[in-house]
C-alpha atoms as a PDB file:
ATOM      1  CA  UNK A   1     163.270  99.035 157.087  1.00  0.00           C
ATOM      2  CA  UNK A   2     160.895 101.292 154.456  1.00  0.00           C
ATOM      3  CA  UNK A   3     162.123 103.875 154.872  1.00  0.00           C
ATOM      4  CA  UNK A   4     165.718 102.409 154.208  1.00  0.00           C
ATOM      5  CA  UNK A   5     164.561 102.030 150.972  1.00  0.00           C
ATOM      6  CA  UNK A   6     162.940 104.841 149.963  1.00  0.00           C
ATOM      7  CA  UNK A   7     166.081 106.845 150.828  1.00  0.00           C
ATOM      8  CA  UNK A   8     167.949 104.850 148.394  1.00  0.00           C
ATOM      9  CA  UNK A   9     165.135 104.992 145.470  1.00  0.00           C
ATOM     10  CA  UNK A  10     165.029 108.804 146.028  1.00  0.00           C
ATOM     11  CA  UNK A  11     168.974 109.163 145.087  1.00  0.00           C
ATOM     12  CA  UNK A  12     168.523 106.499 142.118  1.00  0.00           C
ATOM     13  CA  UNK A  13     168.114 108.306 138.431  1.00  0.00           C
ATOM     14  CA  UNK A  14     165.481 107.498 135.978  1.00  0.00           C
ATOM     15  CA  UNK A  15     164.470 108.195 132.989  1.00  0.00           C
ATOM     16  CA  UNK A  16     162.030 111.366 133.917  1.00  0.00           C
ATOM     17  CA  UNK A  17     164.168 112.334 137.370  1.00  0.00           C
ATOM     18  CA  UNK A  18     167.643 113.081 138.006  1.00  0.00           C
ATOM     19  CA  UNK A  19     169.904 112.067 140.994  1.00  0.00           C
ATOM     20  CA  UNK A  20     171.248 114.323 143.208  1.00  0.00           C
ATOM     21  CA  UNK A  21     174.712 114.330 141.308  1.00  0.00           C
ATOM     22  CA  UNK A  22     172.996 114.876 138.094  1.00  0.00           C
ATOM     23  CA  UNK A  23     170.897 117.733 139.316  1.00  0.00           C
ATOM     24  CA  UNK A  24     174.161 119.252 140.533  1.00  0.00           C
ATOM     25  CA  UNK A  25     175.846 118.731 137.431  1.00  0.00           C
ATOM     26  CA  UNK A  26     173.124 119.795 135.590  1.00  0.00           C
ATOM     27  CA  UNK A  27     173.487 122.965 137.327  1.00  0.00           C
ATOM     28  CA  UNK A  28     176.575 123.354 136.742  1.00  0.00           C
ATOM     29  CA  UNK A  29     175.866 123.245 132.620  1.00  0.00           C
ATOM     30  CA  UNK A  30     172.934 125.253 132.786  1.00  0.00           C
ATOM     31  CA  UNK A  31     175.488 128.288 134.649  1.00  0.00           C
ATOM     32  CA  UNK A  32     178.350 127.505 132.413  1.00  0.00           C
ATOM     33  CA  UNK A  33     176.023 128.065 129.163  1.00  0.00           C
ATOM     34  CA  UNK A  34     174.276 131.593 130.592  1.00  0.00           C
ATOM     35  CA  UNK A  35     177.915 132.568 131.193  1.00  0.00           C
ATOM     36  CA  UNK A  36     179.244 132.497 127.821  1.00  0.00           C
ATOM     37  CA  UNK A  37     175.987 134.020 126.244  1.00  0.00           C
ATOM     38  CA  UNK A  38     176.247 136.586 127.998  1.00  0.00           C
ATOM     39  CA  UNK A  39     179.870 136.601 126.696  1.00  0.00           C
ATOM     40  CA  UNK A  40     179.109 136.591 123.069  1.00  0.00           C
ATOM     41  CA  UNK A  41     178.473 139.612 121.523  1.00  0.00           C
ATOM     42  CA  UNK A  42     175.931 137.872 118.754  1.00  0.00           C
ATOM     43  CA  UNK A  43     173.644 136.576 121.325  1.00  0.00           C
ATOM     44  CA  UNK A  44     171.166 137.791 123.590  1.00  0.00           C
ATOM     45  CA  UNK A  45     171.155 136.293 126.974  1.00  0.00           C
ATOM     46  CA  UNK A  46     168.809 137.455 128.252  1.00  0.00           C
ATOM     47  CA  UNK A  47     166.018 136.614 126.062  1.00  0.00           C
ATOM     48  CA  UNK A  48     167.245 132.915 125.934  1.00  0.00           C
ATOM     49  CA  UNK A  49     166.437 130.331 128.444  1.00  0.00           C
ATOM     50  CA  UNK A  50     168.905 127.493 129.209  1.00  0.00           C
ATOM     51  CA  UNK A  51     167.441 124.466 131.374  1.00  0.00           C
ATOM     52  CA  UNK A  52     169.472 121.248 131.860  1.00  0.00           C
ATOM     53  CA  UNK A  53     168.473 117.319 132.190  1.00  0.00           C
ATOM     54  CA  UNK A  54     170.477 114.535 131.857  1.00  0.00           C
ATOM     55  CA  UNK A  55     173.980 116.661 129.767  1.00  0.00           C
ATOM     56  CA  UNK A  56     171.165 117.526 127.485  1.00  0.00           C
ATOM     57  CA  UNK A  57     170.810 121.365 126.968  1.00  0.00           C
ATOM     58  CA  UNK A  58     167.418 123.076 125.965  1.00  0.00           C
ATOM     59  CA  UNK A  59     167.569 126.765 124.407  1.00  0.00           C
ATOM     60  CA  UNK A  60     163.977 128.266 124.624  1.00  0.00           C
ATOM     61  CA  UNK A  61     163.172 131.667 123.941  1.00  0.00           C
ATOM     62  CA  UNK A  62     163.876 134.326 120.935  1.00  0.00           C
ATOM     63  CA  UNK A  63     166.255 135.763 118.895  1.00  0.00           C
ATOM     64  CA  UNK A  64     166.445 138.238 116.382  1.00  0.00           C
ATOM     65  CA  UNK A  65     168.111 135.993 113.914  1.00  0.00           C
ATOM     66  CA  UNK A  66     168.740 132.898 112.162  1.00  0.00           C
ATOM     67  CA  UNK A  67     172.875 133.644 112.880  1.00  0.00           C
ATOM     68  CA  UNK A  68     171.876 134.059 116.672  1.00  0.00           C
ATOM     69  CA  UNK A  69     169.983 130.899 117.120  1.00  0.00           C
ATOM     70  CA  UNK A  70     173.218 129.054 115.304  1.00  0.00           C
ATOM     71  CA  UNK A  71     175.056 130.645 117.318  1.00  0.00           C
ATOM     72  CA  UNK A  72     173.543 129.891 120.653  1.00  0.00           C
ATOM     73  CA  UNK A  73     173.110 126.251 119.827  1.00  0.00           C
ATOM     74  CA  UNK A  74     177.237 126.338 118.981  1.00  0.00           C
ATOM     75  CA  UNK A  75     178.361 128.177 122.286  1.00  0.00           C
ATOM     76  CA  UNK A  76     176.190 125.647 124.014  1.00  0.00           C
ATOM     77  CA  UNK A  77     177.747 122.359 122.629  1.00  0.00           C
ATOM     78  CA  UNK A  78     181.320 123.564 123.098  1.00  0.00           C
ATOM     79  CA  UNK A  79     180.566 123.805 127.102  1.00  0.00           C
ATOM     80  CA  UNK A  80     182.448 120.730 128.928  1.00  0.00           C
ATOM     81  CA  UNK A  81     180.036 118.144 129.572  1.00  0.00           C
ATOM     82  CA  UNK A  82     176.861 118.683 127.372  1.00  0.00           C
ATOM     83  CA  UNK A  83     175.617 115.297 125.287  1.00  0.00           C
ATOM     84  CA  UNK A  84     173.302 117.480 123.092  1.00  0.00           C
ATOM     85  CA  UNK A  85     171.358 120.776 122.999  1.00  0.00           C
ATOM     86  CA  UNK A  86     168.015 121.052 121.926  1.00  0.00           C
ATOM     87  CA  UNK A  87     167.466 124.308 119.934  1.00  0.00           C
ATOM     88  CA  UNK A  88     163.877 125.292 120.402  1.00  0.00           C
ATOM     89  CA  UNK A  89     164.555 128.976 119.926  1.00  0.00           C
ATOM     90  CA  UNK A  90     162.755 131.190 117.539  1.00  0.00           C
ATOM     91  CA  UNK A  91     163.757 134.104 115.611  1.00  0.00           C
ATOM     92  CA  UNK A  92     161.291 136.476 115.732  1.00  0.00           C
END
């Protein structure tokens, strides 16, 4: 009968862990927001980080300038399904 409900407590979200569906989704947003960095011509990918928790997207890494971190932090909130972005980048 434990182990019935440990099952069940392992698919539940909290506050510090997501459920399966929001890992997946999560996923999902984290791939969608690499994609159109790499599409924009002002931004470089691949010197900026994109992690996903909860519809909330970090950027983490560095840019060259203070139009590129804008920028990021834009083409991030335009992508279907993210609450907020957290812009931790720095322009070095």
């Amino acid at each position: 009968m434990l182990g019935g409900a440990v099952a069940v407590t392992a698919c539940s979200s909290t506050t510090k862990q997501e459920s399966t569906g929001e890992y997946v989704d999560s996923a999902a947003i984290t791939t969608k927001v690499k994609a159109e960095l790499i599409k924009d011509p002002v931004t470089k990918a691949g010197q900026i980080s994109v992690e996903t928790f909860k519809d909330t997207v970090q950027l983490s890494g560095f840019v060259d300038t203070a139009a590129s971190k804008s920028r990021a932090e834009q083409i991030a909130r335009n992508v279907q399904g993210v609450r907020s972005v957290k812009n931790d980048l720095v322009v070095k």
